[in-house]
PDB file of N, CA and C in Angstrom:
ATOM      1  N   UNK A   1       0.845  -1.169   0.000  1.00  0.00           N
ATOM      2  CA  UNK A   1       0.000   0.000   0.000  1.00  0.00           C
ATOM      3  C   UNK A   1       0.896   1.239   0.000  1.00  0.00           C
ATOM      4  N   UNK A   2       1.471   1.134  -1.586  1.00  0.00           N
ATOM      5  CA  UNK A   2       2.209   3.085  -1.383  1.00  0.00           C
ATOM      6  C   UNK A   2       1.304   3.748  -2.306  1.00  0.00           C
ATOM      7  N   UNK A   3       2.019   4.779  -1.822  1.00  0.00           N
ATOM      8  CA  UNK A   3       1.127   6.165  -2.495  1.00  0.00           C
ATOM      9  C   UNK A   3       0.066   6.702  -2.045  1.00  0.00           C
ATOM     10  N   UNK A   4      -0.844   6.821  -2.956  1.00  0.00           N
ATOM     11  CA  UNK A   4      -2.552   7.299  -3.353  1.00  0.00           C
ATOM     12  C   UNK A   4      -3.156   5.923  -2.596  1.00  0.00           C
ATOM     13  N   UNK A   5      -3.017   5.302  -2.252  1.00  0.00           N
ATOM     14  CA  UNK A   5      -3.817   4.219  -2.240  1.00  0.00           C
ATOM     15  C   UNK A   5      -4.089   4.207  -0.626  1.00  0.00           C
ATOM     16  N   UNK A   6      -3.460   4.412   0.031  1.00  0.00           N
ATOM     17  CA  UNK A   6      -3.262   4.010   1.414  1.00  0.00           C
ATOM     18  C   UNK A   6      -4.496   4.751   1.968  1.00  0.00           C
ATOM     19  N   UNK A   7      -4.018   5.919   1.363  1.00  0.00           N
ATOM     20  CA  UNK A   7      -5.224   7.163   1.447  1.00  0.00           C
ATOM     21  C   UNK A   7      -6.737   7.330   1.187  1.00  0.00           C
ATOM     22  N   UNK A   8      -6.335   6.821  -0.276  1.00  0.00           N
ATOM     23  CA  UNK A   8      -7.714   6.154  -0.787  1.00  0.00           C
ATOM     24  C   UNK A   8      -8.588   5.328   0.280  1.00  0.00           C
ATOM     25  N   UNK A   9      -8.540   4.195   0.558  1.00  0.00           N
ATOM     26  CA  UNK A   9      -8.840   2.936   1.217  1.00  0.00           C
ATOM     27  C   UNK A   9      -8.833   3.570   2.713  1.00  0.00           C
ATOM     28  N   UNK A  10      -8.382   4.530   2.988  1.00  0.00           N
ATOM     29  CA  UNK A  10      -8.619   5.283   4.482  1.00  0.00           C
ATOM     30  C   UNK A  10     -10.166   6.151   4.461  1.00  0.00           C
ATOM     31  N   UNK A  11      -9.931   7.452   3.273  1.00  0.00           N
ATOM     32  CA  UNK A  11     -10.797   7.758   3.060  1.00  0.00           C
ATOM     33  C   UNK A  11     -11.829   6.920   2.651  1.00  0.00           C
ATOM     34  N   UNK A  12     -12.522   5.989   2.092  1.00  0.00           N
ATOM     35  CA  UNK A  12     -13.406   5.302   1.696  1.00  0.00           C
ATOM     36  C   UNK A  12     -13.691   4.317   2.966  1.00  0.00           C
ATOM     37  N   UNK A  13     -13.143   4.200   4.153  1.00  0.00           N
ATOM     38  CA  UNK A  13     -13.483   3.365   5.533  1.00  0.00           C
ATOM     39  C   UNK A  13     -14.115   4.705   6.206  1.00  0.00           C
ATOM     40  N   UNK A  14     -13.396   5.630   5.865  1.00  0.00           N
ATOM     41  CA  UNK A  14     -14.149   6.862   6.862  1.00  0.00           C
ATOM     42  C   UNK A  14     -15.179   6.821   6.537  1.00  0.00           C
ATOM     43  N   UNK A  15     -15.711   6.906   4.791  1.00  0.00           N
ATOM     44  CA  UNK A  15     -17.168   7.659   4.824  1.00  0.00           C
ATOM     45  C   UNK A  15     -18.019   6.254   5.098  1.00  0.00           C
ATOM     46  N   UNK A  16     -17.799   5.011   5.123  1.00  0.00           N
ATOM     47  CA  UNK A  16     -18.265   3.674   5.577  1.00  0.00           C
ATOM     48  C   UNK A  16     -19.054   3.964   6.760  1.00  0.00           C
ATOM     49  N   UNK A  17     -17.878   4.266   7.991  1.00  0.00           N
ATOM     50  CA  UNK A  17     -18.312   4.737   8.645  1.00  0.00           C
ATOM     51  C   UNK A  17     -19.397   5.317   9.230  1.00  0.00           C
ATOM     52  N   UNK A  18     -19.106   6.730   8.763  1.00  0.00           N
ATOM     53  CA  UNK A  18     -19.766   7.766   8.578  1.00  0.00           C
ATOM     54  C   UNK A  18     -21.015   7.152   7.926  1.00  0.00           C
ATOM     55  N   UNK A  19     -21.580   6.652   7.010  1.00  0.00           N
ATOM     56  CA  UNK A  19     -22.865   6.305   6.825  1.00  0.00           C
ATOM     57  C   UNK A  19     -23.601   5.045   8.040  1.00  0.00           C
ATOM     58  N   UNK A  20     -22.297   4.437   8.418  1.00  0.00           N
ATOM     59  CA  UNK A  20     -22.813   3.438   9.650  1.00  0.00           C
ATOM     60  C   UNK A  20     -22.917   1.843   9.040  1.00  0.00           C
ATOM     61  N   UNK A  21     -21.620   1.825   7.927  1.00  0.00           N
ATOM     62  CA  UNK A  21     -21.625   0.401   7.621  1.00  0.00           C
ATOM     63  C   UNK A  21     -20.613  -0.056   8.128  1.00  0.00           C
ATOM     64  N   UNK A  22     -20.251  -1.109   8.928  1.00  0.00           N
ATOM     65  CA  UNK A  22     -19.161  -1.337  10.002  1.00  0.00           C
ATOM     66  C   UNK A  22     -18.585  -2.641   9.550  1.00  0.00           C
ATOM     67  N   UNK A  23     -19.367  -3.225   8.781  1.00  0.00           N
ATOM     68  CA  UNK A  23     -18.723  -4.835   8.507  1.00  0.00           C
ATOM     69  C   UNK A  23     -19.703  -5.304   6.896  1.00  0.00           C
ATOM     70  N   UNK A  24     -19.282  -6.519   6.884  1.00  0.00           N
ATOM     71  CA  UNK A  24     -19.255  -7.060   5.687  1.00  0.00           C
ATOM     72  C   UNK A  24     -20.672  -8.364   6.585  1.00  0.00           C
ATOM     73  N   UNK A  25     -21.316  -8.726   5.483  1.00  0.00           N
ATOM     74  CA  UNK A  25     -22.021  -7.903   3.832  1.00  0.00           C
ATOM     75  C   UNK A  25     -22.834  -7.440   4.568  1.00  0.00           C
ATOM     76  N   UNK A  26     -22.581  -5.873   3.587  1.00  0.00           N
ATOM     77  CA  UNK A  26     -23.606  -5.034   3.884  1.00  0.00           C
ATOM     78  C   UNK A  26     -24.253  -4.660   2.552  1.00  0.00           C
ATOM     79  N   UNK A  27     -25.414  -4.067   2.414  1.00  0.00           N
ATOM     80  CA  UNK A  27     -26.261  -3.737   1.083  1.00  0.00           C
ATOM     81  C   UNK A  27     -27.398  -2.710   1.560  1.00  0.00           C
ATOM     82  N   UNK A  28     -26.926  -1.455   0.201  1.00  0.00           N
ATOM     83  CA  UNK A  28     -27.729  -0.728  -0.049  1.00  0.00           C
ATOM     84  C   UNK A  28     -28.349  -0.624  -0.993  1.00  0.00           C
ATOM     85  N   UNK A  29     -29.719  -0.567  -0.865  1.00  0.00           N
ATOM     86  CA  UNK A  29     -31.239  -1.266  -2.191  1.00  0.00           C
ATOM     87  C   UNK A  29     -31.384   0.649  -2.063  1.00  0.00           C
ATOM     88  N   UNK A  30     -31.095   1.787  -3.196  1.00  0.00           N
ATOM     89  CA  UNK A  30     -31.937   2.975  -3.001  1.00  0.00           C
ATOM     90  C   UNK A  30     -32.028   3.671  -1.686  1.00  0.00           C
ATOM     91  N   UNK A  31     -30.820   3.649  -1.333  1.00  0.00           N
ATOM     92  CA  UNK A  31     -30.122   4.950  -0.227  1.00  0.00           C
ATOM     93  C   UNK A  31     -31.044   3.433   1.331  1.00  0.00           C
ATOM     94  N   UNK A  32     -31.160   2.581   0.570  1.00  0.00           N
ATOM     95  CA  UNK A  32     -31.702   1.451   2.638  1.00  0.00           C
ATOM     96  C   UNK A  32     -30.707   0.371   2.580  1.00  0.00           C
ATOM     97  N   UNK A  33     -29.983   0.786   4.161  1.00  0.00           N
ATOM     98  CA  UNK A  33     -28.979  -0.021   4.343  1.00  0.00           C
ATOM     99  C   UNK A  33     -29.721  -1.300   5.428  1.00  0.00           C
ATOM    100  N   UNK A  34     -29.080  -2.168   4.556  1.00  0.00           N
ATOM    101  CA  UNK A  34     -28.862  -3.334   5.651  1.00  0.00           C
ATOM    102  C   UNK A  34     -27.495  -3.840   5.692  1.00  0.00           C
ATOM    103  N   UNK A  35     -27.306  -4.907   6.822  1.00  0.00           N
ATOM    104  CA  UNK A  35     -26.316  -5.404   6.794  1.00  0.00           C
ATOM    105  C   UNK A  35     -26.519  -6.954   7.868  1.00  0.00           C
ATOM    106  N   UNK A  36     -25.606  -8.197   7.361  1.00  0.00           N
ATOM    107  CA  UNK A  36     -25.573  -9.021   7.838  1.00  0.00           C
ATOM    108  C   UNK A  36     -26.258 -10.002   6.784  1.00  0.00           C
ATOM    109  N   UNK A  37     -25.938 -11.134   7.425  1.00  0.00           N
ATOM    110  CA  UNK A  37     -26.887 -12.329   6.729  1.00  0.00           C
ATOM    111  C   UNK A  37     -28.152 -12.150   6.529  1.00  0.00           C
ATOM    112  N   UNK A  38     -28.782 -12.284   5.558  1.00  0.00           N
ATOM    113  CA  UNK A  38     -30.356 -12.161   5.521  1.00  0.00           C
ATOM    114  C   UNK A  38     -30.687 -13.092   4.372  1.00  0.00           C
ATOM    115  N   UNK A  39     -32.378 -13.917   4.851  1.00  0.00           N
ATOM    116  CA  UNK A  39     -32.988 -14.521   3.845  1.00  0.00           C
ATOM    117  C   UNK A  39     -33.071 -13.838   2.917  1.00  0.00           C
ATOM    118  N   UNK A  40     -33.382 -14.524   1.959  1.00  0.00           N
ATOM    119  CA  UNK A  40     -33.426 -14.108   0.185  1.00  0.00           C
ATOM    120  C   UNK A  40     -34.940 -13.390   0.538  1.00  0.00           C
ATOM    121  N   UNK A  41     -35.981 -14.087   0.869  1.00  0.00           N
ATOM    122  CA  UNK A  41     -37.649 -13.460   1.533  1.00  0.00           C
ATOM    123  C   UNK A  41     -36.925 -12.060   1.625  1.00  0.00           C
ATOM    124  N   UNK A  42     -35.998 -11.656   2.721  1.00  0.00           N
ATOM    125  CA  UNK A  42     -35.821 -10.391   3.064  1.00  0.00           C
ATOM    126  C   UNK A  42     -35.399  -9.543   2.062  1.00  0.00           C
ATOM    127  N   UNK A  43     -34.565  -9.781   1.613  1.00  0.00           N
ATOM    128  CA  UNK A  43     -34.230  -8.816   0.415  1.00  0.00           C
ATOM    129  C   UNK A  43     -35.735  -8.422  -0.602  1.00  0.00           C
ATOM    130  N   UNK A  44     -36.181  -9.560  -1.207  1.00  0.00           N
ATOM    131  CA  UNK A  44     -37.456  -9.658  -1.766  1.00  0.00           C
ATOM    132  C   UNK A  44     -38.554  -8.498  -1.276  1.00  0.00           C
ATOM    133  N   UNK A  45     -38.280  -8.514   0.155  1.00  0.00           N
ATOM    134  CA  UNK A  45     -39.535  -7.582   0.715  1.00  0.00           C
ATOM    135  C   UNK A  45     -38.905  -6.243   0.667  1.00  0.00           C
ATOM    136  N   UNK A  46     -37.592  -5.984   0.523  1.00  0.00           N
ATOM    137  CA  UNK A  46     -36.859  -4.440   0.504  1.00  0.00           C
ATOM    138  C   UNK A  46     -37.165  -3.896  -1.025  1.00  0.00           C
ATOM    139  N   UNK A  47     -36.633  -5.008  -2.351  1.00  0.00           N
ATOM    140  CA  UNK A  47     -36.917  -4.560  -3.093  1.00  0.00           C
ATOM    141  C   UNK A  47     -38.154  -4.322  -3.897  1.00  0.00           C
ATOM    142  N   UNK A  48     -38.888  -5.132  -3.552  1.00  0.00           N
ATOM    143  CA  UNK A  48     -40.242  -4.784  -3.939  1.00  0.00           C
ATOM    144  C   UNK A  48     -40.914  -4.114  -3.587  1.00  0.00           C
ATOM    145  N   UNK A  49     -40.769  -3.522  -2.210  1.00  0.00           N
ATOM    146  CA  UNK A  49     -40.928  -2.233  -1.478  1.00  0.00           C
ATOM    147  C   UNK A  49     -40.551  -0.963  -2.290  1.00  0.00           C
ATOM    148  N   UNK A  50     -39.190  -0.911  -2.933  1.00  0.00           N
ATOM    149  CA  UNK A  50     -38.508  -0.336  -3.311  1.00  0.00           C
ATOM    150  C   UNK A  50     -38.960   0.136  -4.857  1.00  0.00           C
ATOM    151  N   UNK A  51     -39.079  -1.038  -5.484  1.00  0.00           N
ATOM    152  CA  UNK A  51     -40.219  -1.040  -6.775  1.00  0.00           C
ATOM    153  C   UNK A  51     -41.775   0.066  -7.049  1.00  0.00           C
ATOM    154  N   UNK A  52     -42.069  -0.390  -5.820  1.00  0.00           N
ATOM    155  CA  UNK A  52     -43.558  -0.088  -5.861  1.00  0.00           C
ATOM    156  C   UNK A  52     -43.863   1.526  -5.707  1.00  0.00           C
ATOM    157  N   UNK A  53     -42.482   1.746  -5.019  1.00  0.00           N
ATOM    158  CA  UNK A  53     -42.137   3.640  -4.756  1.00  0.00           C
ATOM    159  C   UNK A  53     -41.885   3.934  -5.611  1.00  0.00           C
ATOM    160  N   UNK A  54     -40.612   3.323  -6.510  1.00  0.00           N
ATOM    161  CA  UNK A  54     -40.451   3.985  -7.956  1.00  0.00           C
ATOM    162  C   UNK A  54     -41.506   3.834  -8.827  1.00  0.00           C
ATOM    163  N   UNK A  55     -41.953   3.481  -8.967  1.00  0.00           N
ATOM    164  CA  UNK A  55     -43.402   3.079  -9.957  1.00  0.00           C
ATOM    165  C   UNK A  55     -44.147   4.318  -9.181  1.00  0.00           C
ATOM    166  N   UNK A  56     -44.571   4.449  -8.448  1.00  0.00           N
ATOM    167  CA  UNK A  56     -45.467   5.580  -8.130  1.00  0.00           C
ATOM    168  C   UNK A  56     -44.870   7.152  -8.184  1.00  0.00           C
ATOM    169  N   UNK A  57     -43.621   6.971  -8.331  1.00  0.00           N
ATOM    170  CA  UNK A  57     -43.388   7.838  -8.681  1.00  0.00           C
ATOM    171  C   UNK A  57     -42.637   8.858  -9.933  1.00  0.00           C
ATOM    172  N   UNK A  58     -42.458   7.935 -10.861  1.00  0.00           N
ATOM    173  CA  UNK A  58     -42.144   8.100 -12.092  1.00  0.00           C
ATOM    174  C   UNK A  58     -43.212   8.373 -12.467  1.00  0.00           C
ATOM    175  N   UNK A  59     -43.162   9.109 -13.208  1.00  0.00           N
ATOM    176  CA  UNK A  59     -43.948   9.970 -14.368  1.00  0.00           C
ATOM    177  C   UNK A  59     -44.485  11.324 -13.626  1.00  0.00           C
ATOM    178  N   UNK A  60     -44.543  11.511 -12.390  1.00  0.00           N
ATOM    179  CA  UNK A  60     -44.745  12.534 -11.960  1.00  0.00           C
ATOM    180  C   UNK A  60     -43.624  13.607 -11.151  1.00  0.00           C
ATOM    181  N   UNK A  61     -43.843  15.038 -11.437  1.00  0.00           N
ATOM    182  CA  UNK A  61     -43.033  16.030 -11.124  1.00  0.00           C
ATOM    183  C   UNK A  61     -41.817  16.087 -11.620  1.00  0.00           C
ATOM    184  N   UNK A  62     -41.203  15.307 -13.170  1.00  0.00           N
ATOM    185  CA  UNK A  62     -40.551  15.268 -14.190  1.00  0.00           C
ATOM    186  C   UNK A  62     -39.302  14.156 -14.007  1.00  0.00           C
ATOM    187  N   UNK A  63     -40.567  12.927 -12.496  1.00  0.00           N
ATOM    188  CA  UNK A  63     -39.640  12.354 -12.537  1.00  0.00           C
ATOM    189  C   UNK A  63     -39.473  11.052 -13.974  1.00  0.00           C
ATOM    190  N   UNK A  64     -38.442  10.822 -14.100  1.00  0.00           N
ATOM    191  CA  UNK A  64     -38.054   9.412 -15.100  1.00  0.00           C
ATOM    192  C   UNK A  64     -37.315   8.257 -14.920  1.00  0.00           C
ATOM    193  N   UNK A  65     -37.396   7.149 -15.350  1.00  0.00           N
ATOM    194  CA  UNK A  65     -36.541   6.033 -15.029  1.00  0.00           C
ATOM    195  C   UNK A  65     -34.936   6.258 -14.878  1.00  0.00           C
ATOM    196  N   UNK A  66     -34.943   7.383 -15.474  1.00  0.00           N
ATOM    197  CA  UNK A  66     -33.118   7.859 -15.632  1.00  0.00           C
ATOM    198  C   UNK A  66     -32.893   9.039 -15.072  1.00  0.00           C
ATOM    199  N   UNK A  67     -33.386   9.405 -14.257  1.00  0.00           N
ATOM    200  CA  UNK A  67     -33.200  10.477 -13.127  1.00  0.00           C
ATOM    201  C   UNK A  67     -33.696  10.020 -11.599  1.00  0.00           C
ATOM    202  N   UNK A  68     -34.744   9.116 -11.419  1.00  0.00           N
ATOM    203  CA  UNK A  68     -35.160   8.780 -10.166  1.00  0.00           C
ATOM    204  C   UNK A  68     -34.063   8.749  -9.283  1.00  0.00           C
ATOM    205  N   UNK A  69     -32.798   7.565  -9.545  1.00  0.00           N
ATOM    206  CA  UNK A  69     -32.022   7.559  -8.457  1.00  0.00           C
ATOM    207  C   UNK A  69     -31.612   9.177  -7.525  1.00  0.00           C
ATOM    208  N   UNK A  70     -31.008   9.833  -8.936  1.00  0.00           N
ATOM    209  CA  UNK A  70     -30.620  11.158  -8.563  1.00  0.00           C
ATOM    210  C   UNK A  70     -31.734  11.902  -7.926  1.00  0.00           C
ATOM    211  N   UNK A  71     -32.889  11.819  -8.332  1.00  0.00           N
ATOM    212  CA  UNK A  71     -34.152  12.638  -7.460  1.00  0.00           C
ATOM    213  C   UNK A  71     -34.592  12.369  -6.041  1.00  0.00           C
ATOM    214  N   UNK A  72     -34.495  11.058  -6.033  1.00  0.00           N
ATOM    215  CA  UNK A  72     -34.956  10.594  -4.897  1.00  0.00           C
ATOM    216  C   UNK A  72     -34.393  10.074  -4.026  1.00  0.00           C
ATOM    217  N   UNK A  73     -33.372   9.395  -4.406  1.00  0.00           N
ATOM    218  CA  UNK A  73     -32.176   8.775  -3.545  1.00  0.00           C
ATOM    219  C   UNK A  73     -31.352   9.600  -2.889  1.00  0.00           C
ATOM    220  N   UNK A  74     -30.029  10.186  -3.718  1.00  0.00           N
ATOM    221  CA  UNK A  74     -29.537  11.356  -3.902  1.00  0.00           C
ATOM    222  C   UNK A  74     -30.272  12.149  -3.624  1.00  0.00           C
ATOM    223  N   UNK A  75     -30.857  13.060  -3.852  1.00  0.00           N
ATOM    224  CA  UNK A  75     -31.584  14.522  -3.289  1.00  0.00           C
ATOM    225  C   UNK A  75     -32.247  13.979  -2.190  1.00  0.00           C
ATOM    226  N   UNK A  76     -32.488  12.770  -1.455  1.00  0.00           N
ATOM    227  CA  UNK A  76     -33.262  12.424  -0.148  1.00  0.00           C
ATOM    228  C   UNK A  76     -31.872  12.528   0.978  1.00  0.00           C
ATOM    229  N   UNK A  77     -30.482  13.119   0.554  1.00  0.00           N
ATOM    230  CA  UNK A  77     -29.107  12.729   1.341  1.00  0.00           C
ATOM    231  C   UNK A  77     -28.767  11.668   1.775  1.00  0.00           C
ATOM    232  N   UNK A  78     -29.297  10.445   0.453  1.00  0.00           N
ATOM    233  CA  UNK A  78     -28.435   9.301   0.838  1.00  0.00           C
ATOM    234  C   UNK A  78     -27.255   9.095   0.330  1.00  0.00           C
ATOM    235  N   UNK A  79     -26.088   7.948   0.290  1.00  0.00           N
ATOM    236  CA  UNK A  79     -25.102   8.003   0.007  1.00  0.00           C
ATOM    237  C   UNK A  79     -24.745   8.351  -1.975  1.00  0.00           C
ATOM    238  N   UNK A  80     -23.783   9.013  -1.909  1.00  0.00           N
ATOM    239  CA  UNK A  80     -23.302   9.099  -3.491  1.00  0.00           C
ATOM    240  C   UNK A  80     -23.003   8.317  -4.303  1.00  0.00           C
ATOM    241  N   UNK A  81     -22.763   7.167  -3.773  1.00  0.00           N
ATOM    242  CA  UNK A  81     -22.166   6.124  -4.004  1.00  0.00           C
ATOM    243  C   UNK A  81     -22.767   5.337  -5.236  1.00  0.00           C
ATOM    244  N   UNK A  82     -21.759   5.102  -6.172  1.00  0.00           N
ATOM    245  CA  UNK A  82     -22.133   4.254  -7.193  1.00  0.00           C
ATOM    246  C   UNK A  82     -22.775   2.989  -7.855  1.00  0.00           C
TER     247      UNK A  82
END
């Protein structure tokens, strides 16, 4: 670990952190964190949860399938993250 990197991999544990992900596996479905082992059922019920919001809310107030994340996720101050 020389250089840029050390740094890198420091900064990127901080903002971990900072959002409150502390260990492995963790998963974010649309700015909702979980973390730990979980049934497949569970995930199922996050994302279809997750579905049913975007669907209600696309097409209205100029939202679109290719801006939602950024509208709603993003502009709600969840993580930036890719």
């Amino acid at each position: 670990m020389a250089g840029d990197c050390k740094q890198v991999v420091q900064d990127g544990h901080a903002e971990l952190l900072r959002l409150g992900q502390r260990g492995t596996p963790s998963f974010w479905i649309n700015g909702r964190f979980t973390s730990g082992h979980r049934p497949a059922a569970d995930f199922k019920v996050l994302i279809d949860e997750e579905l049913a919001l975007a669907r209600s809310r696309i097409g209205k107030k100029g939202t679109t399938r290719s801006n939602y994340y950024e509208r709603w996720v993003l502009a709600d101050g969840k993580s930036a993250f890719e």
